[in-house]
PDB file of N, CA and C in Angstrom:
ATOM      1  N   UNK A   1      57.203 -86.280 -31.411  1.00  0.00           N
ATOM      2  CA  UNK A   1      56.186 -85.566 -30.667  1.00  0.00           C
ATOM      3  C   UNK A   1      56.600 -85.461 -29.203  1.00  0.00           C
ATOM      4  N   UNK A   2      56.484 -84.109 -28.601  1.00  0.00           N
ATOM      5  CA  UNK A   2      57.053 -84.067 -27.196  1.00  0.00           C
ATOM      6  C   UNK A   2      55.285 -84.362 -26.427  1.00  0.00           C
ATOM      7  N   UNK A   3      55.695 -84.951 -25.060  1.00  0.00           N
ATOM      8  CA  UNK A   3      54.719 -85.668 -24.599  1.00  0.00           C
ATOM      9  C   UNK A   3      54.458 -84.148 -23.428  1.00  0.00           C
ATOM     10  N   UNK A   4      52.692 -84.174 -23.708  1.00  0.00           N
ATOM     11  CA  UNK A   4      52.277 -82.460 -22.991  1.00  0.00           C
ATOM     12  C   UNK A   4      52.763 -81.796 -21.592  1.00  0.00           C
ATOM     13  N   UNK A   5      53.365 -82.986 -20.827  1.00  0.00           N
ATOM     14  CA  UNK A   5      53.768 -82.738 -19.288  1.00  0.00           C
ATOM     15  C   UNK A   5      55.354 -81.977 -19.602  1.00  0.00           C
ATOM     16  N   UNK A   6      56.264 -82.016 -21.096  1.00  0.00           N
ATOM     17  CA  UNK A   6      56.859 -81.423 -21.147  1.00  0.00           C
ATOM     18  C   UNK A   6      57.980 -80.724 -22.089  1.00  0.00           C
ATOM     19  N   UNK A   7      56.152 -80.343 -22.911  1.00  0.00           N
ATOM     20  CA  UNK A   7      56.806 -78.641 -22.946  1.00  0.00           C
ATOM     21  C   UNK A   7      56.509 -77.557 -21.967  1.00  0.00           C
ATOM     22  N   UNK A   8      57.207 -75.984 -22.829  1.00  0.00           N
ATOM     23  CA  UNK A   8      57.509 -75.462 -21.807  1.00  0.00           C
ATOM     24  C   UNK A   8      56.248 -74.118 -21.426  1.00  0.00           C
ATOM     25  N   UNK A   9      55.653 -74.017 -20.303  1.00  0.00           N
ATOM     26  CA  UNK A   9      54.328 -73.479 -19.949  1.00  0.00           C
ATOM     27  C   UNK A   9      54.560 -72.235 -20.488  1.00  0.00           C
ATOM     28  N   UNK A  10      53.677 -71.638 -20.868  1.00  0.00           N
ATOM     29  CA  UNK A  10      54.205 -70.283 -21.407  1.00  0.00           C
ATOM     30  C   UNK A  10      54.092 -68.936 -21.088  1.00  0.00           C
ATOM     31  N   UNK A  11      54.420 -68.763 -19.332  1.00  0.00           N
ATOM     32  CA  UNK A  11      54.735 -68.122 -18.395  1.00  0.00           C
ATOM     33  C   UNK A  11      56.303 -68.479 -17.908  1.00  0.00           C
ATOM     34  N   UNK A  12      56.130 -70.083 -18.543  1.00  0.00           N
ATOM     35  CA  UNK A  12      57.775 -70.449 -17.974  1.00  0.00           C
ATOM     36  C   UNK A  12      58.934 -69.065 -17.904  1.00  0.00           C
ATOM     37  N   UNK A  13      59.409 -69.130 -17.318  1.00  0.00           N
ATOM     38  CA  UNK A  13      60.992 -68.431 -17.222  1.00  0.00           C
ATOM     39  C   UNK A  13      62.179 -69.310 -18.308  1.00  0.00           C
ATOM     40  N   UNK A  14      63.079 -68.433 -18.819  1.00  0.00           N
ATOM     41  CA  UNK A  14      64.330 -68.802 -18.895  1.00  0.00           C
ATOM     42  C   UNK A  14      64.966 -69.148 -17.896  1.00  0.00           C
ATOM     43  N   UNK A  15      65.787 -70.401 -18.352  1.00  0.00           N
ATOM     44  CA  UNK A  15      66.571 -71.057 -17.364  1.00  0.00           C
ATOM     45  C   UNK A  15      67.566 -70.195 -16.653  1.00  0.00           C
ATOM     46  N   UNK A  16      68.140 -69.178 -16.888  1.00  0.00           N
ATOM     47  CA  UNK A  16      69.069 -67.778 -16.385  1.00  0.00           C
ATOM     48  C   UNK A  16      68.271 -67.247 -15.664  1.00  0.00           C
ATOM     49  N   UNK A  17      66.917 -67.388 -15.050  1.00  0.00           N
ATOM     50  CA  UNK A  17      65.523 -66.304 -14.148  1.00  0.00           C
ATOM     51  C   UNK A  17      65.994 -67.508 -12.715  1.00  0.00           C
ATOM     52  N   UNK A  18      66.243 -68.567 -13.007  1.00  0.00           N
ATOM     53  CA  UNK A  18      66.702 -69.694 -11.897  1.00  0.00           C
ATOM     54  C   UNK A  18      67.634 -68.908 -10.895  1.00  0.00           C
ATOM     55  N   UNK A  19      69.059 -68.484 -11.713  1.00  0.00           N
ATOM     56  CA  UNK A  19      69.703 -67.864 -11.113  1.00  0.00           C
ATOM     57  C   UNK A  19      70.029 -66.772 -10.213  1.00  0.00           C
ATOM     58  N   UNK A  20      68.533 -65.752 -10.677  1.00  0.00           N
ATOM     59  CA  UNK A  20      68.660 -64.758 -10.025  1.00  0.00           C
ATOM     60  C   UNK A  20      68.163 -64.887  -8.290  1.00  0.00           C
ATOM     61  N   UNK A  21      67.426 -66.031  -8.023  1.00  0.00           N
ATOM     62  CA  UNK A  21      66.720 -66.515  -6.595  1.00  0.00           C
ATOM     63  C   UNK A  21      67.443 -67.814  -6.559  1.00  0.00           C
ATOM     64  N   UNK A  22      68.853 -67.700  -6.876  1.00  0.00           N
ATOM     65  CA  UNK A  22      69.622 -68.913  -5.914  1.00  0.00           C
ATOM     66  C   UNK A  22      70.095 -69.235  -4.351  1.00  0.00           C
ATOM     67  N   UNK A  23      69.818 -67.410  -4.036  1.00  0.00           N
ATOM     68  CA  UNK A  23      69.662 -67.096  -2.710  1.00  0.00           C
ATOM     69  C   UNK A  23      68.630 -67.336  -1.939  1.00  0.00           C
ATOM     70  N   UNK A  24      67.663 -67.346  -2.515  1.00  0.00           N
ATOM     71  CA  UNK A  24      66.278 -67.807  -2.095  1.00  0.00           C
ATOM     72  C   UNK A  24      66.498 -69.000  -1.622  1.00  0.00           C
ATOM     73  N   UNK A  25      66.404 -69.695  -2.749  1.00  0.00           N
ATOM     74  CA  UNK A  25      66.535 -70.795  -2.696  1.00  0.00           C
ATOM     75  C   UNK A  25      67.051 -71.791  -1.641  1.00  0.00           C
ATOM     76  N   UNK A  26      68.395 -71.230  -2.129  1.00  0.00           N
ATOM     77  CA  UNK A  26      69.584 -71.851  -0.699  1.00  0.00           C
ATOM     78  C   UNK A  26      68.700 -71.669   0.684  1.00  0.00           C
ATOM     79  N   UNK A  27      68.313 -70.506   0.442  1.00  0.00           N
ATOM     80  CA  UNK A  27      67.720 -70.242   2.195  1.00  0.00           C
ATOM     81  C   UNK A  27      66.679 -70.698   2.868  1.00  0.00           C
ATOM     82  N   UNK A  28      65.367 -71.180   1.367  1.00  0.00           N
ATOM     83  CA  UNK A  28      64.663 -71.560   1.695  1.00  0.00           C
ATOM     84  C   UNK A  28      64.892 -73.605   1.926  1.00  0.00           C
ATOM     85  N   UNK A  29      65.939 -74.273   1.294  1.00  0.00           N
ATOM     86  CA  UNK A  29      66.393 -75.365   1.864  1.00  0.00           C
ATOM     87  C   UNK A  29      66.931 -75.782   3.050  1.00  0.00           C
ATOM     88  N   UNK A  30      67.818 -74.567   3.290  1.00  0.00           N
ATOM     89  CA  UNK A  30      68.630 -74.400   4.920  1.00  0.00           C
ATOM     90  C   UNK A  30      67.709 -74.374   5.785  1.00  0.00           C
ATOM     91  N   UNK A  31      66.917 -73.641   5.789  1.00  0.00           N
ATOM     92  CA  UNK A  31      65.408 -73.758   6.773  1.00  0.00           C
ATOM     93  C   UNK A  31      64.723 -74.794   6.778  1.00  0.00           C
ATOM     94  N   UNK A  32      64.101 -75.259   5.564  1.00  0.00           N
ATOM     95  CA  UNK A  32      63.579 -76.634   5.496  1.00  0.00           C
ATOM     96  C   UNK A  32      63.992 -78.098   5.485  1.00  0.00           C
ATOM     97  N   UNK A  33      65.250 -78.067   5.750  1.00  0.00           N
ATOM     98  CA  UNK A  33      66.321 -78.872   5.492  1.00  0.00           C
ATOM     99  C   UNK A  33      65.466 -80.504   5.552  1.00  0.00           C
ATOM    100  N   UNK A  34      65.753 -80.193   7.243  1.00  0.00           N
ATOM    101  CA  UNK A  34      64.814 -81.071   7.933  1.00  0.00           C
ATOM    102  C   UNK A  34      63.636 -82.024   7.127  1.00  0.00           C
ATOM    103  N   UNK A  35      62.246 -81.273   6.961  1.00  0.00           N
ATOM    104  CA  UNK A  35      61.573 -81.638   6.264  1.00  0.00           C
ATOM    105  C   UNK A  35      61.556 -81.771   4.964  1.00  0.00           C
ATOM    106  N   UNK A  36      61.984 -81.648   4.336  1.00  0.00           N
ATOM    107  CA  UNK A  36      62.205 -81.420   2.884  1.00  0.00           C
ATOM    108  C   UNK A  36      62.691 -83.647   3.187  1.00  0.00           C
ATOM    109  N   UNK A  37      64.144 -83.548   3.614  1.00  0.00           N
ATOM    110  CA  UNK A  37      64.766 -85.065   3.698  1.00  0.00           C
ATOM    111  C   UNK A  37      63.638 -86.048   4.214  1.00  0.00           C
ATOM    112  N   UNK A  38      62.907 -85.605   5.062  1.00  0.00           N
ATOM    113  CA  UNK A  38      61.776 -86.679   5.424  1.00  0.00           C
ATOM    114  C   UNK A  38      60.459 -86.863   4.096  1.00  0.00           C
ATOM    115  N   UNK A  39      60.051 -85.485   3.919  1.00  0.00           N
ATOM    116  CA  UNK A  39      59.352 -85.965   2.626  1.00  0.00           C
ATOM    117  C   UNK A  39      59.433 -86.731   1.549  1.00  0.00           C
ATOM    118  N   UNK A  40      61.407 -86.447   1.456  1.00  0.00           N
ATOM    119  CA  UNK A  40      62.107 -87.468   0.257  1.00  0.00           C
ATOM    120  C   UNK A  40      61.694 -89.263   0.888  1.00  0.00           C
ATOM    121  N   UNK A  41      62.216 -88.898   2.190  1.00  0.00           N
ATOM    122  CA  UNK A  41      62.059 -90.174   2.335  1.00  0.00           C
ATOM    123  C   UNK A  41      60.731 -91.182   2.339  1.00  0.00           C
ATOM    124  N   UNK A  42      59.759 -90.500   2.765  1.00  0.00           N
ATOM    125  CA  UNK A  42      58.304 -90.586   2.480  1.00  0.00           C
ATOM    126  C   UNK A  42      57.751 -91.164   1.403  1.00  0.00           C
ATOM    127  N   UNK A  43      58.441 -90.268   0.591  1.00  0.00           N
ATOM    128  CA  UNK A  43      58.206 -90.922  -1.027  1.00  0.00           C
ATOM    129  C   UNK A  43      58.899 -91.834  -1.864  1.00  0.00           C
ATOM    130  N   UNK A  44      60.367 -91.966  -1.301  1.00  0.00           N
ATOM    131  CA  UNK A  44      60.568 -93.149  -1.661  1.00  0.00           C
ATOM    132  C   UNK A  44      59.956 -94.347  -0.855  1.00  0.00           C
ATOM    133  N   UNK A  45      59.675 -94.272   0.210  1.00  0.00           N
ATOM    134  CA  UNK A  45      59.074 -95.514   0.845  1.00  0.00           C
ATOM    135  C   UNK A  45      58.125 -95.849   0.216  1.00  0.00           C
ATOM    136  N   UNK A  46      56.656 -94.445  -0.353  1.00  0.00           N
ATOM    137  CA  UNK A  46      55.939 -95.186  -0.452  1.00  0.00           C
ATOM    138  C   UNK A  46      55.821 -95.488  -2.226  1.00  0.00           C
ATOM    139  N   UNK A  47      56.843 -95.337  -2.612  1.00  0.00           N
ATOM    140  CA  UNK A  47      57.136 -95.571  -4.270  1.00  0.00           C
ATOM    141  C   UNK A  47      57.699 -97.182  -4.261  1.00  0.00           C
ATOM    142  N   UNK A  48      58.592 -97.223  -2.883  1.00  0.00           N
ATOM    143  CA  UNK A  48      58.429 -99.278  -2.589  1.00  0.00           C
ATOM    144  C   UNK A  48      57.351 -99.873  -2.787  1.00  0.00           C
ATOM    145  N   UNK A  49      56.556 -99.664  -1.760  1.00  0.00           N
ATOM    146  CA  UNK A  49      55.359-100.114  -1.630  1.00  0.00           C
ATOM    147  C   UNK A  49      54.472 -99.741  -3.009  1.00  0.00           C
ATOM    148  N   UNK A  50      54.604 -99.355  -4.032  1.00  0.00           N
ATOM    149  CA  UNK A  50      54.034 -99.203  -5.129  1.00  0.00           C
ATOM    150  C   UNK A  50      52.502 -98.037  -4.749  1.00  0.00           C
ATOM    151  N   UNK A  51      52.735 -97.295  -4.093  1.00  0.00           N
ATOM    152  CA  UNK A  51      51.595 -96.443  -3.349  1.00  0.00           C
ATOM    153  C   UNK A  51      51.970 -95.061  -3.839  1.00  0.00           C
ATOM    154  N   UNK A  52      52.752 -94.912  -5.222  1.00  0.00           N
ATOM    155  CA  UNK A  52      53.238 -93.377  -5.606  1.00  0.00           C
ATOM    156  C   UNK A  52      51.652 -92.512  -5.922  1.00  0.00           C
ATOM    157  N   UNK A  53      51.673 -91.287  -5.485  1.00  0.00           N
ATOM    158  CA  UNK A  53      50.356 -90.634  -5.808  1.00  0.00           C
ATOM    159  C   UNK A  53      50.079 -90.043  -7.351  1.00  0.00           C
ATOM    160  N   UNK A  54      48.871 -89.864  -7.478  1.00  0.00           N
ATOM    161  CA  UNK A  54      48.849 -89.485  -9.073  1.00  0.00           C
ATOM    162  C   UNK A  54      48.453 -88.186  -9.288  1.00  0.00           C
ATOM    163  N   UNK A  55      48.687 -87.295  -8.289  1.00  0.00           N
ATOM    164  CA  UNK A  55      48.746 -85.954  -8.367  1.00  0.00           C
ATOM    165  C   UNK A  55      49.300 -85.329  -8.955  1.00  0.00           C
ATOM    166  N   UNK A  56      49.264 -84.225  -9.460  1.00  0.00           N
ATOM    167  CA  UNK A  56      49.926 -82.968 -10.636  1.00  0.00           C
ATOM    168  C   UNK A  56      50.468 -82.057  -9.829  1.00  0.00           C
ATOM    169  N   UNK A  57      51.503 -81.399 -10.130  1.00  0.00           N
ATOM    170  CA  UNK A  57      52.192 -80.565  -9.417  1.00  0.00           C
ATOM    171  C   UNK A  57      50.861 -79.445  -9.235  1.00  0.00           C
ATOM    172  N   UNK A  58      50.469 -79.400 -10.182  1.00  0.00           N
ATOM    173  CA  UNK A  58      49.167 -78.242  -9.760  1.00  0.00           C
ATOM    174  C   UNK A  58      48.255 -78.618  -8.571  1.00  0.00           C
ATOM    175  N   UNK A  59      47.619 -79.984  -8.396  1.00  0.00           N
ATOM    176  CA  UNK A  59      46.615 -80.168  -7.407  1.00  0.00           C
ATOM    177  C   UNK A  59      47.892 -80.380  -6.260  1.00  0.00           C
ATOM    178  N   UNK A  60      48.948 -80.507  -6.122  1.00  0.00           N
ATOM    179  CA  UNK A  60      50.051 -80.813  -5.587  1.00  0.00           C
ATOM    180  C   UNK A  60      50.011 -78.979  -4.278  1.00  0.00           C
ATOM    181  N   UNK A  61      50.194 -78.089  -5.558  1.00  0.00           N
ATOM    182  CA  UNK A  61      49.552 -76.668  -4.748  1.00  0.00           C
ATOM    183  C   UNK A  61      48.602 -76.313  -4.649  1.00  0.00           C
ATOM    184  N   UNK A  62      47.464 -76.777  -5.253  1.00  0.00           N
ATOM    185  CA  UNK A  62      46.538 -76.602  -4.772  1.00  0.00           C
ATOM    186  C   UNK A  62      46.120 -77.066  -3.323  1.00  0.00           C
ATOM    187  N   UNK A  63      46.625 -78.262  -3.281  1.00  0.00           N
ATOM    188  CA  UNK A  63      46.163 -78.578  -1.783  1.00  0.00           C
ATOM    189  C   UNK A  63      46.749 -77.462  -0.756  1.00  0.00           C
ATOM    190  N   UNK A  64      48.030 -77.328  -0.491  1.00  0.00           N
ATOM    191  CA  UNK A  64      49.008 -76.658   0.051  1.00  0.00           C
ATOM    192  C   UNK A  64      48.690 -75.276   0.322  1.00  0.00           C
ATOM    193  N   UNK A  65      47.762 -74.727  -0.958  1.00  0.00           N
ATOM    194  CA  UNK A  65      47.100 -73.052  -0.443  1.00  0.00           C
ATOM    195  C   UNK A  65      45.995 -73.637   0.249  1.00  0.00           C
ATOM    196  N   UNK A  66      45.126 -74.388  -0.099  1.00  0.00           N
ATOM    197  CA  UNK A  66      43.923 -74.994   1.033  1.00  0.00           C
ATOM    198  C   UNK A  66      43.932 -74.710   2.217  1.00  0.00           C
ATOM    199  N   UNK A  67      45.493 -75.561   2.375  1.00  0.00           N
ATOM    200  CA  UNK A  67      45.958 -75.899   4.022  1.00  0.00           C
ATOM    201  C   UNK A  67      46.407 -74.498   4.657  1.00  0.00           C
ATOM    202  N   UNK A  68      47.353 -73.615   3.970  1.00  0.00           N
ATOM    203  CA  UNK A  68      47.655 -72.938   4.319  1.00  0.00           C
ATOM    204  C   UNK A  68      47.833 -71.065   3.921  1.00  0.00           C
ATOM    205  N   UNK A  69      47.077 -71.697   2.645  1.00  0.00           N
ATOM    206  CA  UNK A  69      46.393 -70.062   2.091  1.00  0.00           C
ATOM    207  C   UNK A  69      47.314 -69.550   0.904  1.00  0.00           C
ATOM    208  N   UNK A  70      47.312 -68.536   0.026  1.00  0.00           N
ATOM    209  CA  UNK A  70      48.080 -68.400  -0.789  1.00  0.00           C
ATOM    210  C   UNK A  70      49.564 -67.854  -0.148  1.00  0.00           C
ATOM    211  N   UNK A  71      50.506 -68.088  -1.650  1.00  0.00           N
ATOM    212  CA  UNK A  71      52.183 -67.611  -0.733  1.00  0.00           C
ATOM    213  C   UNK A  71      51.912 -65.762  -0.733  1.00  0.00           C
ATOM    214  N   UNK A  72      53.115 -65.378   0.107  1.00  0.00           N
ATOM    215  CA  UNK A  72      52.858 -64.230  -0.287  1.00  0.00           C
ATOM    216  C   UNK A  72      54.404 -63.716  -0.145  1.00  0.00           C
TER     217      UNK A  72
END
């Protein structure tokens, strides 16, 4: 039995749809570089401290349009 967090959503993309926004991608890391490494680090700190959050990638964006509205 596959456990529900992962199968695959069924909007998912094929793994080849990855490829076509590798440019994106790249660009959107090069920009965020910065923050992106502090968040990592954030979370491993507070995954030491046994303080990991129990959020879903969904309430994860949900907060994130809250703060800052949908992407566009």
């Amino acid at each position: 039995m596959t456990p529900k967090a992962l199968t695959a959503s069924p909007t998912a993309l094929p793994i080849e749809a990855d490829e076509d926004h590798r440019d994106q991608v790249d660009g959107f890391i090069a920009r965020n570089r910065d923050g992106l490494n502090a968040s990592i680090r954030l979370s491993r700190s507070e995954l030491d401290r046994g303080a990991a959050a129990g959020r879903s990638i969904g309430q994860i964006i949900a907060d994130g349009r809250r703060r800052r509205g949908p992407a566009t």
